[in-house]
Protein backbone atom coordinates (compact mmCIF):
# COMPACT_ATOMS: atom_id res chain seq x y z
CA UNK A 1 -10.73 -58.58 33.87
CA UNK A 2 -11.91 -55.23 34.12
CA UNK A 3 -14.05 -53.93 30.98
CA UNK A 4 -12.95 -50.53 29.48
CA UNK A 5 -13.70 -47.96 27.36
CA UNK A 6 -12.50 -49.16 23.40
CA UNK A 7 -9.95 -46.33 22.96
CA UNK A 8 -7.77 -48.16 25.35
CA UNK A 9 -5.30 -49.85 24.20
CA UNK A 10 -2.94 -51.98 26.40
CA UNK A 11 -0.48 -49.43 26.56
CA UNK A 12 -0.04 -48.93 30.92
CA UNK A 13 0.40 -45.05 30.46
CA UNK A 14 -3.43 -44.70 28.68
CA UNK A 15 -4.82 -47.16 30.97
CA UNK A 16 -3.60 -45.24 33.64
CA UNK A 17 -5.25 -42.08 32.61
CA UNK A 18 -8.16 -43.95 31.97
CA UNK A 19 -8.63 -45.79 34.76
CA UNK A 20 -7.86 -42.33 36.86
CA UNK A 21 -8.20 -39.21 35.46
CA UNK A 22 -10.24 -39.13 32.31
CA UNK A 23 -13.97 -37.65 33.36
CA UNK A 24 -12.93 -37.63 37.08
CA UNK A 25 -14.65 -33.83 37.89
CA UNK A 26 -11.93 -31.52 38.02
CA UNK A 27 -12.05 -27.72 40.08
CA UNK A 28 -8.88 -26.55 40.07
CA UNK A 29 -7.90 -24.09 37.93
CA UNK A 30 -4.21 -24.94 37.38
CA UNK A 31 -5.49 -28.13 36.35
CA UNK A 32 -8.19 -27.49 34.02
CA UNK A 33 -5.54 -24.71 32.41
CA UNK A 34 -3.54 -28.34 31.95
CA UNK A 35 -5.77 -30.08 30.40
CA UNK A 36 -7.01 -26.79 28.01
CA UNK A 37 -3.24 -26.77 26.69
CA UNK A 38 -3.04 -30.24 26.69
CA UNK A 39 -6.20 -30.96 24.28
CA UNK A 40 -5.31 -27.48 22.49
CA UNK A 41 -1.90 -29.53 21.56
CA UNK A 42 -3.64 -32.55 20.97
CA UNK A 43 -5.52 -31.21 18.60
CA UNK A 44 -4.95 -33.57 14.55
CA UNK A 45 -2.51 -35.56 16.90
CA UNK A 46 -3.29 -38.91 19.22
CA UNK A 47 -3.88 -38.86 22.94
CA UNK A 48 -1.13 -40.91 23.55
CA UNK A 49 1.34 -38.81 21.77
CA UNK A 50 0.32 -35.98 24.26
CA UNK A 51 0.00 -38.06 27.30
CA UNK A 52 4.03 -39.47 26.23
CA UNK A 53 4.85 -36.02 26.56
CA UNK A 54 2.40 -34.80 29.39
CA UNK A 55 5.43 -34.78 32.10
CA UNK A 56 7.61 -32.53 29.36
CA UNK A 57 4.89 -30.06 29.20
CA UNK A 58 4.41 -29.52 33.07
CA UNK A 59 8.12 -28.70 32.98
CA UNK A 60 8.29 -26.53 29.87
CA UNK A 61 5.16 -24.71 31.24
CA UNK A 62 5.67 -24.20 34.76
CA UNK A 63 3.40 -26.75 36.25
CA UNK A 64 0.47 -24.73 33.91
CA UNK A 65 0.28 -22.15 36.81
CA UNK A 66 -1.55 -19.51 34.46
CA UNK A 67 0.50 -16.52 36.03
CA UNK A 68 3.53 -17.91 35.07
CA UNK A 69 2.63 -18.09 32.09
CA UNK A 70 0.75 -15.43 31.14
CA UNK A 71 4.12 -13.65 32.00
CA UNK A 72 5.92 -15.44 29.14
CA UNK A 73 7.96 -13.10 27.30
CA UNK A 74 9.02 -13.72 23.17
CA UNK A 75 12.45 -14.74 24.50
CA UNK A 76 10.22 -18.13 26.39
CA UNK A 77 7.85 -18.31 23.87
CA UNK A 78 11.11 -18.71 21.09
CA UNK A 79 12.62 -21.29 23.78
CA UNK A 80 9.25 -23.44 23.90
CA UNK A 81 9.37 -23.33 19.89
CA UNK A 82 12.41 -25.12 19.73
CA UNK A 83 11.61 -27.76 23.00
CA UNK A 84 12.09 -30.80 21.45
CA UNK A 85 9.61 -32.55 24.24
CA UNK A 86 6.80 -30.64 23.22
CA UNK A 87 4.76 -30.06 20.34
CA UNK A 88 6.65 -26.90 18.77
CA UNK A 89 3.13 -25.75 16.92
CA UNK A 90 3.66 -22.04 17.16
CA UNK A 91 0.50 -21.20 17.32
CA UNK A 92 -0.64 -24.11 19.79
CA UNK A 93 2.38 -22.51 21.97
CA UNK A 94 1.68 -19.20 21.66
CA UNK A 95 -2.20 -20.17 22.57
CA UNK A 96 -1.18 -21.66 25.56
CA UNK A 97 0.09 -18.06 26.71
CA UNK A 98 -2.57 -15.87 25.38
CA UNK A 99 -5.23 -18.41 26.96
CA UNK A 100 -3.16 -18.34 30.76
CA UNK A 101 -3.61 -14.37 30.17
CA UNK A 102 -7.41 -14.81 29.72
CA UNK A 103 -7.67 -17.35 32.53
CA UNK A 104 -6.29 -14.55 34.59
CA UNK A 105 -9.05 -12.27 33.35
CA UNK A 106 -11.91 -14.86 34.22
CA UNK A 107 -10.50 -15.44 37.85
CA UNK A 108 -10.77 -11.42 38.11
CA UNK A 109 -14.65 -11.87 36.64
CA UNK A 110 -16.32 -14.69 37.83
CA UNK A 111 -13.77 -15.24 40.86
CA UNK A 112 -12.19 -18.90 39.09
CA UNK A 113 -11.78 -20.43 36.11
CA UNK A 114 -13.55 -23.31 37.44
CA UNK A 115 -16.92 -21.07 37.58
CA UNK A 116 -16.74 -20.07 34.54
CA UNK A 117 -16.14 -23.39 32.41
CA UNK A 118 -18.76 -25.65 34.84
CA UNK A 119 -21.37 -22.63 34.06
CA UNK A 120 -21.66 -24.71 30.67
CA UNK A 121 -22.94 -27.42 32.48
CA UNK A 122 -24.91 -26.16 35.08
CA UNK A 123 -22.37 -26.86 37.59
CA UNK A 124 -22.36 -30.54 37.63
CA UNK A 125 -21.20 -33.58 35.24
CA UNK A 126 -23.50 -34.87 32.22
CA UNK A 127 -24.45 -38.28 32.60
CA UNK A 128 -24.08 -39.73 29.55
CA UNK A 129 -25.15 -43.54 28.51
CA UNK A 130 -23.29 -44.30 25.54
CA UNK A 131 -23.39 -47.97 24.23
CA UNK A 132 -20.88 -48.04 21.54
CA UNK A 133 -17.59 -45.45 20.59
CA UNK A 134 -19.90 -44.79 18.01
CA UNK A 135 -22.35 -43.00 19.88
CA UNK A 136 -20.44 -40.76 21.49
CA UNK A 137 -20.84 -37.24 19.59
CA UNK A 138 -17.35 -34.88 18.63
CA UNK A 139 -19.03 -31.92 19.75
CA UNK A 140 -22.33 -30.82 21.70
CA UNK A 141 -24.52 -27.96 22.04
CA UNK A 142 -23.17 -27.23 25.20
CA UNK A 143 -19.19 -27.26 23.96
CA UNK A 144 -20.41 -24.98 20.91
CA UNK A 145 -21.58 -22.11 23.28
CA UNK A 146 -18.72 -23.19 25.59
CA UNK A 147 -16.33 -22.38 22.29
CA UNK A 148 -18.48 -19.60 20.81
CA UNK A 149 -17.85 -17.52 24.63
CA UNK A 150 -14.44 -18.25 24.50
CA UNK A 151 -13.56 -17.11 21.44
CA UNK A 152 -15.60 -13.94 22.04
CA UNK A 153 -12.90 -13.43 24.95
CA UNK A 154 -10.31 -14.03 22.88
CA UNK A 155 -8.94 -17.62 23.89
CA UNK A 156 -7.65 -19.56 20.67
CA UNK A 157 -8.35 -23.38 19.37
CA UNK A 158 -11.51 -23.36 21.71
CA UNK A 159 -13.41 -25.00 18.42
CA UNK A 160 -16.06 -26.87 19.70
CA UNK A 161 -14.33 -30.35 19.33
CA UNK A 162 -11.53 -29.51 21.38
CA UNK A 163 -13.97 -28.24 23.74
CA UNK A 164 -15.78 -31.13 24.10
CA UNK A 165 -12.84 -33.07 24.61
CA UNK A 166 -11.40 -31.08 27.43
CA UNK A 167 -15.40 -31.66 28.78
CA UNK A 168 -14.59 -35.59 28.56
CA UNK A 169 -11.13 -35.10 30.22
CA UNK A 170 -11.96 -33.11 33.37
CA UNK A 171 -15.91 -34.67 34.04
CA UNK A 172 -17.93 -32.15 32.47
CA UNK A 173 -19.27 -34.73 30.88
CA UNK A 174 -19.74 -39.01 31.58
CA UNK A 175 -18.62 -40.67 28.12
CA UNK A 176 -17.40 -44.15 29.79
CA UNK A 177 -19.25 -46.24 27.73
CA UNK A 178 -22.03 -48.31 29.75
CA UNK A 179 -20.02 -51.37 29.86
CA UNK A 180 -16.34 -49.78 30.90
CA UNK A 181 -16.09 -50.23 34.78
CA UNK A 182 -16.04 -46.39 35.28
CA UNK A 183 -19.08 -45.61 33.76
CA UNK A 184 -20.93 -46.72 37.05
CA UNK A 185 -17.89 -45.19 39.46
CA UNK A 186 -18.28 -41.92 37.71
CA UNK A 187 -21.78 -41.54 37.60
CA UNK A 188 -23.72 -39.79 39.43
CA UNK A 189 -27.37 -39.51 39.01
């Protein structure tokens, strides 16, 4: 019986993400632009409701290529509003756009996304040795200044909460508690 992280639950979908995806190191920027939407929609909503819809979202938002979508005209926008799969948050939708329009303007700057969101880390994943849920903290220093810079670009809900939980999601940072099996698979120091 393999040991995981208490947010689990037994449902297969979160235990899939889990035992797969969340704080696996992620470098592509059409999938860190996923999970930025993804958290930004998340955000005073569950995981799970997000994840449920995760496969509606890719659709709705062109596989989160960021020049699709930074192309998005009020006519899309007004059709994403009223998707019934997706959150329809206006401003969480209309975020989503604006923040594929700034992604475009990072690639031009500091030649990826990628670049510029690992910078925050120094390149490579936190190790983090949590013991308990408990421990683990909502926000960090580093997904303040990671907030703080994106706001000064312009992105929107980049709050430092939401940052640190798209740092969890793509392996910025380690928070597999010691005793979930993935702590040790993931880490790296």
């Amino acid at each position: 019986m393999k040991i995981r992280c208490p947010w689990v639950n037994d449902d297969p979908l979160m235990m899939e993400y889990h035992d797969n995806e969340w704080g696996v190191p992620i470098h592509n920027d059409n999938l860190l632009f996923e999970f930025l939407v993804l958290e930004c929609a998340q955000a005073g909503l569950s995981w799970s409701t997000i994840l449920k819809k995760r496969e509606d979202y890719r659709l709705a938002f062109d596989n989160f290529n960021p020049e699709k979508v930074a192309e998005y005209s009020s006519k899309k926008i007004n059709e994403l509003e009223n998707n019934t799969c997706i959150v329809r948050n206006r401003l969480k939708i209309r975020s989503a756009v604006i923040n594929a329009r700034l992604i475009l303007d990072i690639q031009k700057e500091f030649g990826s996304f990628d670049k510029y969101m690992w910078n925050f880390v120094g390149g490579k994943t936190i190790q983090n040795h949590w013991k308990t849920m408990r421990d683990i903290p909502s926000s960090t220093l580093e997904s303040e200044q990671m907030g703080l810079d994106m706001k000064k670009k312009g992105f929107k809900f980049v709050g430092p909460t939401i940052c640190y939980a798209f740092m969890q999601a793509v392996g910025m940072v380690n928070d597999h508690v010691v005793d979930c099996f993935r702590h040790s698979e993931l880490n790296q120091s």
